[in-house]
C-alpha atoms as a PDB file:
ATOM      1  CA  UNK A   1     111.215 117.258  98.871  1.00  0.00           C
ATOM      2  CA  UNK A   2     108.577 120.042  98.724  1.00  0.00           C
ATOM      3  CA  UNK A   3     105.871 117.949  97.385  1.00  0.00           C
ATOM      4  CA  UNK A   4     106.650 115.300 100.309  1.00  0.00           C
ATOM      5  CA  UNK A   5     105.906 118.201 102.893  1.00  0.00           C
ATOM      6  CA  UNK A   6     103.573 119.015 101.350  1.00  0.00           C
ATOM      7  CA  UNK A   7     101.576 114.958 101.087  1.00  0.00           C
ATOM      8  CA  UNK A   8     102.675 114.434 105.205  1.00  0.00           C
ATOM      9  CA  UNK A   9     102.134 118.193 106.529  1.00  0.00           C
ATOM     10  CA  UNK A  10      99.145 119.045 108.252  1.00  0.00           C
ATOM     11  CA  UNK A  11      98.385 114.930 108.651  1.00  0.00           C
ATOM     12  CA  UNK A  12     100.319 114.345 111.833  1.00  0.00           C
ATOM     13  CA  UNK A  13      96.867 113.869 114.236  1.00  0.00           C
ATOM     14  CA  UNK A  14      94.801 112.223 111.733  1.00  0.00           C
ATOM     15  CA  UNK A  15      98.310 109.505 111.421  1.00  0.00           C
ATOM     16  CA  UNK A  16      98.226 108.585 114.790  1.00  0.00           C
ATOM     17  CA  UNK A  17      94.482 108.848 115.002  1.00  0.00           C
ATOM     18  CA  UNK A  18      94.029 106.087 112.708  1.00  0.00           C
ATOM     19  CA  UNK A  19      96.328 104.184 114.739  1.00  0.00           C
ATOM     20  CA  UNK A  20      94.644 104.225 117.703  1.00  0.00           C
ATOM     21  CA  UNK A  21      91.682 103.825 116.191  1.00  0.00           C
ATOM     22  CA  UNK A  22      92.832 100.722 114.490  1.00  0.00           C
ATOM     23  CA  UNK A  23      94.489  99.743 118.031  1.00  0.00           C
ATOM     24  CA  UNK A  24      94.697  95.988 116.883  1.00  0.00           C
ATOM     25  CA  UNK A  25      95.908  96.466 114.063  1.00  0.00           C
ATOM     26  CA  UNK A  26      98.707  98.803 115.421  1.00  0.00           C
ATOM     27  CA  UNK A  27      99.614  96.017 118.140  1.00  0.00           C
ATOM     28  CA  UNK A  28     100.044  93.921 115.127  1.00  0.00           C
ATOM     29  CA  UNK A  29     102.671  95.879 113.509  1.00  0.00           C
ATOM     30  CA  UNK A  30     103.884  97.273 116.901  1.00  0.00           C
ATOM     31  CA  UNK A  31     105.071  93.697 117.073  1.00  0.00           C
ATOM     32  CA  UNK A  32     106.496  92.969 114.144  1.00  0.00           C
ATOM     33  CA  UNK A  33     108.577  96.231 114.639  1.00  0.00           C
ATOM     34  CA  UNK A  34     109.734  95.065 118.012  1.00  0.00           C
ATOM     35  CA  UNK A  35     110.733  91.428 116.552  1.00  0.00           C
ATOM     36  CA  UNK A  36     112.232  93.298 113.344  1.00  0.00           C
ATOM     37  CA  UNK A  37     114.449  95.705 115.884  1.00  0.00           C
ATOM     38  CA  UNK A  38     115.163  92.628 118.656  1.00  0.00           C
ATOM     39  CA  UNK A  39     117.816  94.501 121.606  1.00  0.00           C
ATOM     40  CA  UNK A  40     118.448  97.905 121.143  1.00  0.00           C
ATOM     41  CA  UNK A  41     120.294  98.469 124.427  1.00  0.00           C
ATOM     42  CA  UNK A  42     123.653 100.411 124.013  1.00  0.00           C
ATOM     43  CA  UNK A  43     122.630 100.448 120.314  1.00  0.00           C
ATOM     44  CA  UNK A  44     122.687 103.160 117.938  1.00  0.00           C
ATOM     45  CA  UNK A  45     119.718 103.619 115.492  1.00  0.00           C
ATOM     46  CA  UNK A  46     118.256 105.496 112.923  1.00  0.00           C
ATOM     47  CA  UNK A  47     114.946 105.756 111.560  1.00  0.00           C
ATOM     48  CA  UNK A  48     114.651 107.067 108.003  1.00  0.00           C
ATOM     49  CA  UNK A  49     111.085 108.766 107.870  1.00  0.00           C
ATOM     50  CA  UNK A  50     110.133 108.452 111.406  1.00  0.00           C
ATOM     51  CA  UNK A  51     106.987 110.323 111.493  1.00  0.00           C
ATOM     52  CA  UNK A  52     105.675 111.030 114.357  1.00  0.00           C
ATOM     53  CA  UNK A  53     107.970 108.916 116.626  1.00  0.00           C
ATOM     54  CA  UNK A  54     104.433 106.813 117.398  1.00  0.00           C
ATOM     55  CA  UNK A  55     106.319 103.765 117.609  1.00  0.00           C
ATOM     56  CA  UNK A  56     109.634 104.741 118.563  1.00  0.00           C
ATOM     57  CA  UNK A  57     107.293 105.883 121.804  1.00  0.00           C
ATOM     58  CA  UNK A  58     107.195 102.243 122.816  1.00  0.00           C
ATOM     59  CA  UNK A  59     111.027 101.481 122.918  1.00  0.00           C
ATOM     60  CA  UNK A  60     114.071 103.509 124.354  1.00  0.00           C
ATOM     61  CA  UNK A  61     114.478 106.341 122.333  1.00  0.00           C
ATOM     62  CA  UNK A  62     117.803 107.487 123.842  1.00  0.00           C
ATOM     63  CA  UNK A  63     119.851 106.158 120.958  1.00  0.00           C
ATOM     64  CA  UNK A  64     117.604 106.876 118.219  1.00  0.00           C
ATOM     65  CA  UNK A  65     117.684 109.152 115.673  1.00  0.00           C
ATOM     66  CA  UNK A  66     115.143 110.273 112.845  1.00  0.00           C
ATOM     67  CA  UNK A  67     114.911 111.562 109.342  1.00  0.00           C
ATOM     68  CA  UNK A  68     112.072 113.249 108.641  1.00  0.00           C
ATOM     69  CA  UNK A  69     110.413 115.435 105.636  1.00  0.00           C
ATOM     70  CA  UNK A  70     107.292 116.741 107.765  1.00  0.00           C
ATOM     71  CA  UNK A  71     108.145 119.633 110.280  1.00  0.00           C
ATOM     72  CA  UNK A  72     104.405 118.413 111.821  1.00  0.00           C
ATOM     73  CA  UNK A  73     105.577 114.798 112.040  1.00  0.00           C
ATOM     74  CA  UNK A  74     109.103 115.487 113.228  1.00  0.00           C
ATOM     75  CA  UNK A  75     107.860 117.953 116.056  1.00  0.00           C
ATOM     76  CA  UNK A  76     105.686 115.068 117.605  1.00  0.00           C
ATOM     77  CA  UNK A  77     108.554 112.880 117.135  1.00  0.00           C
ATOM     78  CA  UNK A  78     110.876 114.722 119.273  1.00  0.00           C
ATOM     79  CA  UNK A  79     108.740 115.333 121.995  1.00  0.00           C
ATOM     80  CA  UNK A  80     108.788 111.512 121.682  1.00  0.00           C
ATOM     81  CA  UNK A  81     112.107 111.593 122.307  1.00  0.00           C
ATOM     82  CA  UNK A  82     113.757 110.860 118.355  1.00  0.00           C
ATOM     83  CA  UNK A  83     116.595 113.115 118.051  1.00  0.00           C
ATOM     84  CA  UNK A  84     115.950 114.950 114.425  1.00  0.00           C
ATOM     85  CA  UNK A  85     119.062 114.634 112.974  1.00  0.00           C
ATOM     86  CA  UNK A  86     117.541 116.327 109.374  1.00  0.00           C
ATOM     87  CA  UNK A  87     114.471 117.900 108.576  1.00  0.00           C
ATOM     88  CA  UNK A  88     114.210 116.530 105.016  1.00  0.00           C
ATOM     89  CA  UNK A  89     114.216 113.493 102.577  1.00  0.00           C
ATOM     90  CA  UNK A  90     116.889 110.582 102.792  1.00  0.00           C
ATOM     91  CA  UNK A  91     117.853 111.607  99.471  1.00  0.00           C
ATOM     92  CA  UNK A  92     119.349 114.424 100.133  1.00  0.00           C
ATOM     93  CA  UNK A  93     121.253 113.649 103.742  1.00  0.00           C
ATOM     94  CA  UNK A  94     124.884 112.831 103.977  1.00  0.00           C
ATOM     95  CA  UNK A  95     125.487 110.083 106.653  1.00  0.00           C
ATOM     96  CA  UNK A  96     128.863 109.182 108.066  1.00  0.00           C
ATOM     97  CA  UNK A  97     130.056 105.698 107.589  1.00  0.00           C
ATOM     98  CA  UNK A  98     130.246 103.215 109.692  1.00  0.00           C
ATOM     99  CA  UNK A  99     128.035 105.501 112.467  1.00  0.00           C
ATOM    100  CA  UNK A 100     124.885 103.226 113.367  1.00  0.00           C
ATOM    101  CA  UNK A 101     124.012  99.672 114.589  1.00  0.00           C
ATOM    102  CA  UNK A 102     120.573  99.961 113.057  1.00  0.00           C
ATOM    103  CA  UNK A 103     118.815 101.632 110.417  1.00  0.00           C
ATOM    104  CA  UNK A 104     115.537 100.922 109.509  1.00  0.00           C
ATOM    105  CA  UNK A 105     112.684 101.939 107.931  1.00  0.00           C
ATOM    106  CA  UNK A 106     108.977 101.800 108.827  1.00  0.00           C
ATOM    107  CA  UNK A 107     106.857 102.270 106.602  1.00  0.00           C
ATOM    108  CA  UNK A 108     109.046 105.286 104.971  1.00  0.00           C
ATOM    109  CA  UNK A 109     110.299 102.953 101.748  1.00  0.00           C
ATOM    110  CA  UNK A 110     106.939 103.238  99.757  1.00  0.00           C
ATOM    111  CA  UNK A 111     107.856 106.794  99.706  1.00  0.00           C
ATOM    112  CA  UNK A 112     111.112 106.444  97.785  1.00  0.00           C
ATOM    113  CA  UNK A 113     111.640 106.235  94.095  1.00  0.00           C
ATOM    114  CA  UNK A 114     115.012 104.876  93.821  1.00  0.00           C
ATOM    115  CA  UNK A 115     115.643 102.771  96.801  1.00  0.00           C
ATOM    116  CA  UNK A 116     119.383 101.455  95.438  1.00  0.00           C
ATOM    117  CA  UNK A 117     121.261 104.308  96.091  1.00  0.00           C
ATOM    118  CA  UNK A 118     118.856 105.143  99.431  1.00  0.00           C
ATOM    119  CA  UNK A 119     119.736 101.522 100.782  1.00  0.00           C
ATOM    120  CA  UNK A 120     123.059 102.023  99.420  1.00  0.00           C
ATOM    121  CA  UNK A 121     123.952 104.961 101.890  1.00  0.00           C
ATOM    122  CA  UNK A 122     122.235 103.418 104.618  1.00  0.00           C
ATOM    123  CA  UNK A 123     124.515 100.318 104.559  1.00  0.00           C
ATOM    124  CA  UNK A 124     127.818 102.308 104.312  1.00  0.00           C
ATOM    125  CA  UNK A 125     126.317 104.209 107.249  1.00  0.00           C
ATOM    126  CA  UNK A 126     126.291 100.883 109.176  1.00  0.00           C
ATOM    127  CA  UNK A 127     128.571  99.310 111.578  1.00  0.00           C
ATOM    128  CA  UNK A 128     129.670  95.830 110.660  1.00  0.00           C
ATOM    129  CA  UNK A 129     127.669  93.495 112.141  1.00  0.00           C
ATOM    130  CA  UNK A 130     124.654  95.986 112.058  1.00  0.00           C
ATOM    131  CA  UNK A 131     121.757  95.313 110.509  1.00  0.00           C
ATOM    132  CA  UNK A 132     118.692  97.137 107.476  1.00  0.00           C
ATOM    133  CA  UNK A 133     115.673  96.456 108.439  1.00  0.00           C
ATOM    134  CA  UNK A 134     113.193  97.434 105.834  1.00  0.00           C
ATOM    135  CA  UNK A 135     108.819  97.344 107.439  1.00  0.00           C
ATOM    136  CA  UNK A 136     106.435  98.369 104.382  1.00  0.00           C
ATOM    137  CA  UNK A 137     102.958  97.404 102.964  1.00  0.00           C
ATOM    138  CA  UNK A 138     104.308  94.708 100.334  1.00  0.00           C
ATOM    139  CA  UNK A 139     102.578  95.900  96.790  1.00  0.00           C
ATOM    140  CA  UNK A 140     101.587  92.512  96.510  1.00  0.00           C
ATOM    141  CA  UNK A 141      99.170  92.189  99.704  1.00  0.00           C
ATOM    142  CA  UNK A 142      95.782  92.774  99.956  1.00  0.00           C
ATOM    143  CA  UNK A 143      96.320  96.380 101.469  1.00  0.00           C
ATOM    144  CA  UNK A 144      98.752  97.045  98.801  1.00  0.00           C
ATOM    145  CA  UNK A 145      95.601  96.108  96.102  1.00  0.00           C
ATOM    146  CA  UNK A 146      93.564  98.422  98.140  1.00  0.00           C
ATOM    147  CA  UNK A 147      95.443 101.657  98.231  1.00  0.00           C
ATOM    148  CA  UNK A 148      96.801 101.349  94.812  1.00  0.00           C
ATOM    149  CA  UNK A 149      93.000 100.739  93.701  1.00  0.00           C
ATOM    150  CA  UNK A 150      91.798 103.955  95.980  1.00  0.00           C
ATOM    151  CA  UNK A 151      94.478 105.503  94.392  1.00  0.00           C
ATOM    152  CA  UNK A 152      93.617 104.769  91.070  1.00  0.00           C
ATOM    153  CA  UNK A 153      90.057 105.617  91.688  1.00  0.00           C
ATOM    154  CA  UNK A 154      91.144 108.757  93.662  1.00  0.00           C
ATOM    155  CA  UNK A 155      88.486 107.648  96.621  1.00  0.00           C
ATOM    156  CA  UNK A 156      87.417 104.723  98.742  1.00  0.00           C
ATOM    157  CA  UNK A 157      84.188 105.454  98.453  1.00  0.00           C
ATOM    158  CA  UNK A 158      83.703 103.283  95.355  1.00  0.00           C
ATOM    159  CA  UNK A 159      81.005 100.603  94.337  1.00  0.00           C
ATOM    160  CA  UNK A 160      84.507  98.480  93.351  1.00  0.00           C
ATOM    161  CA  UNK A 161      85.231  98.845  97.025  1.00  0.00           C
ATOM    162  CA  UNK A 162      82.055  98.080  98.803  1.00  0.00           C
ATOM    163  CA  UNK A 163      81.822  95.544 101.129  1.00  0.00           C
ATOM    164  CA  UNK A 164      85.856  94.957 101.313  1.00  0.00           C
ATOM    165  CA  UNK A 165      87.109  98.498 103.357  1.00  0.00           C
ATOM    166  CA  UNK A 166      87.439  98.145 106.851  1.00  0.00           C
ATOM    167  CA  UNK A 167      86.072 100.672 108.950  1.00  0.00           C
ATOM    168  CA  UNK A 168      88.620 103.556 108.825  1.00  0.00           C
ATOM    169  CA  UNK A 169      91.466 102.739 106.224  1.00  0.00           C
ATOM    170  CA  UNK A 170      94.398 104.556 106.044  1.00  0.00           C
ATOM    171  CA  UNK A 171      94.339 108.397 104.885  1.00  0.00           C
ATOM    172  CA  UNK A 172      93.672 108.696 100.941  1.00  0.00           C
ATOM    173  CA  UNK A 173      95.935 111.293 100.474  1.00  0.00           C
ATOM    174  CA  UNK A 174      98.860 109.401 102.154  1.00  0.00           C
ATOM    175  CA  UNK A 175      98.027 105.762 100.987  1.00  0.00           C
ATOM    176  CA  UNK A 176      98.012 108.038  97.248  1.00  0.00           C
ATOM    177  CA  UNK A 177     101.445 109.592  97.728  1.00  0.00           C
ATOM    178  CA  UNK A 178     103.147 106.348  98.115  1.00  0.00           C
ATOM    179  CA  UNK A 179     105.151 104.388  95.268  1.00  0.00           C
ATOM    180  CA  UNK A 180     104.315 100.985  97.248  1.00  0.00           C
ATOM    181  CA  UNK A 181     106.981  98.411  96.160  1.00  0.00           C
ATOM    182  CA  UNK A 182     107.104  94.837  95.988  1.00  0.00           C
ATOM    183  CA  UNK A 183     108.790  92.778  98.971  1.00  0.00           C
ATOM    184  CA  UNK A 184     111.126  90.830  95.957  1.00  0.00           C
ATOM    185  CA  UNK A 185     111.823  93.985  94.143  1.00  0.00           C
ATOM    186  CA  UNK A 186     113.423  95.441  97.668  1.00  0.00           C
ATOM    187  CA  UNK A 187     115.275  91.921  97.915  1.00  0.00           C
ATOM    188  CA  UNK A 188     116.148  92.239  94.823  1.00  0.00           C
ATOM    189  CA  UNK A 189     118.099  95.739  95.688  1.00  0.00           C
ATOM    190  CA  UNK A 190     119.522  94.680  98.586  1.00  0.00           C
ATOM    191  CA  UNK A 191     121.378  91.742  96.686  1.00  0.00           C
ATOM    192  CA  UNK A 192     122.340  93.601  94.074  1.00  0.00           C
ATOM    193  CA  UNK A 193     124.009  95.488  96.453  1.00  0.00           C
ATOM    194  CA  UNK A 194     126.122  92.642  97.632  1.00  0.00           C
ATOM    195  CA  UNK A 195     123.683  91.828 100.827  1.00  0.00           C
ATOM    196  CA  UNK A 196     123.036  87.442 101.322  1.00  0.00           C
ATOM    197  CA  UNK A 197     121.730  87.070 104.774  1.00  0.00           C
ATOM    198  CA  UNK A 198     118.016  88.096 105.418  1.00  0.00           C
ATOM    199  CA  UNK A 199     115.526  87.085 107.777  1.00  0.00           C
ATOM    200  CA  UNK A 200     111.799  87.829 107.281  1.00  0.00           C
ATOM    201  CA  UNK A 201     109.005  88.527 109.137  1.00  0.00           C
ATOM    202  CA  UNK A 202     105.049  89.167 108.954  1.00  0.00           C
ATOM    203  CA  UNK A 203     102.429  90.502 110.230  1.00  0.00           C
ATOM    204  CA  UNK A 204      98.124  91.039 109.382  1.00  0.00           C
ATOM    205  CA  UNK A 205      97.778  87.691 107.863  1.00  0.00           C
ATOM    206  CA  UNK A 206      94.080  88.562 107.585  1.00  0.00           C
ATOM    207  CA  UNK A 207      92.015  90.023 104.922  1.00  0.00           C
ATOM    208  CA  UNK A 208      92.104  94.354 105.582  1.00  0.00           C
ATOM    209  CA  UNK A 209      88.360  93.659 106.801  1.00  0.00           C
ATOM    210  CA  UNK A 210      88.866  91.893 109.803  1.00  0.00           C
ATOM    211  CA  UNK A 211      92.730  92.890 110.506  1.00  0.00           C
ATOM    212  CA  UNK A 212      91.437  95.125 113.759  1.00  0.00           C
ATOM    213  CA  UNK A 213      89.359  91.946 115.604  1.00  0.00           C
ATOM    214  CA  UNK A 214      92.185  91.394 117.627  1.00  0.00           C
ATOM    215  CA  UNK A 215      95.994  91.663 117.442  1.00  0.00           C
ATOM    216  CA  UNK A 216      97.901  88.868 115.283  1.00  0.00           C
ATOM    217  CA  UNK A 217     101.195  87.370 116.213  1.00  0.00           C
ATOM    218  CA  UNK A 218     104.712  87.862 114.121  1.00  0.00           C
ATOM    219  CA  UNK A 219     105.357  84.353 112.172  1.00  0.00           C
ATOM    220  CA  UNK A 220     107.919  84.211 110.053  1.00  0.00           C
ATOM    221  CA  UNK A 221     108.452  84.289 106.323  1.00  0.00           C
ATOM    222  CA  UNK A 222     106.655  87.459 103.709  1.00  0.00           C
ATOM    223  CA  UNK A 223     104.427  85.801 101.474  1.00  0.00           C
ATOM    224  CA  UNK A 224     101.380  86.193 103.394  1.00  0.00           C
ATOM    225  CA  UNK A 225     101.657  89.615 105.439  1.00  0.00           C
ATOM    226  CA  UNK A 226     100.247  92.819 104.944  1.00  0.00           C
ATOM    227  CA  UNK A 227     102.956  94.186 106.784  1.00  0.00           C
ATOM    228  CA  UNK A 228     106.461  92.642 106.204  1.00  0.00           C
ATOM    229  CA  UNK A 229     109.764  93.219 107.804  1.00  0.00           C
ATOM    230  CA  UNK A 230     112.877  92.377 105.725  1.00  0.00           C
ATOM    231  CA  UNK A 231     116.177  92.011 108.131  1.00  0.00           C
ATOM    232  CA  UNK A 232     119.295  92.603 106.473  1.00  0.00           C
ATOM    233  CA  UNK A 233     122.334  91.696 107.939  1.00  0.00           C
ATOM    234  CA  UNK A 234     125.875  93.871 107.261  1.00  0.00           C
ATOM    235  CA  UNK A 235     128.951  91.049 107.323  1.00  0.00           C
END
């Protein structure tokens, strides 16, 4: 838990910098969250690594709670309006059964080693009829290849890279912390754990270059996104 303080603390601005930087490309997944989430009224949600509450600042926060490791992120969050719930990793909160609507997380599952028993919690934790939703960089996509190669490499600023970065990727040290997992492997959990119905959705079809031109729409599917939403539904 220390060492993910440690990767997020002190990174807070320079998150939601590059966000607003990349304003496109934030509209983009900004989407795809909103699809992923669909109506939240008189809903009760949590988000597992919510950060700085950046998106959650675009919806009605009334309902939502947050998990979060980074004191920096989670203070932003709250002034967002995120009730922390737990300053710390998923792995090590107790959550009452049967307690929320929707859990989901954004972003927050490339930071988690074993994701079986994490997503196992999380679905005793829902409500029947509630639903998982699960938004990450796929391994597999093109901005998966580029921060497991900048990770490998330890920079961006690499003659293997030039010519293919956009203008301001994503923070080294965060993009280095992260585990990035496949969007089948995650699946693959899920069913293992006994869940059948899924819906999927995707976002920055386009190559990393040119994903900040201009927003993109949500289509469905996962096989071509650099930003995927898996929907799990709890029967």
């Amino acid at each position: 838990m220390s060492e993910t303080r440690q990767k997020f603390d002190g990174y807070a601005q320079k998150y939601d910098e590059w966000f607003m930087t990349n304003e496109h490309l934030f509209t983009s997944e900004l989407r795809l969250f909103l699809k992923a989430l669909g109506d939240i009224k008189g809903k009760k949600l949590l988000s597992v690594g919510c950060g700085s509450g950046l998106f959650e600042s675009y919806i009605d926060c009334s309902g939502v709670d947050g998990i979060e490791p980074s004191r920096d992120m989670g203070a932003i969050a709250e002034k967002r309006g995120v009730k922390i719930i737990k300053y710390g990793v998923i792995e090590d909160v107790e959550l009452p059964d049967n307690e929320y609507d929707i859990i989901y997380f954004n972003g927050s599952s490339s930071y988690i080693e074993d994701l079986s028993s994490v997503y196992e919690k999380c679905l005793k934790a829902l409500k029947k009829g509630g639903k998982l939703i699960l938004l990450d960089v796929p391994k597999e996509s093109a901005f998966g290849f580029m921060y497991l190669l900048g990770k490998a490499l330890g920079t961006y600023d690499h003659e293997y890279l030039d010519g293919a970065m956009p203008g301001l990727p994503y923070p080294l040290p965060l993009a280095s912390s992260g585990i990035w997992h496949s969007t089948e492997e995650k699946i693959n959990v899920l069913k293992n754990l006994g869940v059948s119905e899924f819906n999927f959705y995707q976002t920055l079809i386009k190559n990393p270059m040119y994903t900040n031109e201009e927003p993109e729409d949500v289509s469905e599917g996962y096989k071509s996104g650099g930003y995927v939403a898996i929907v799990a539904a709890v029967n």
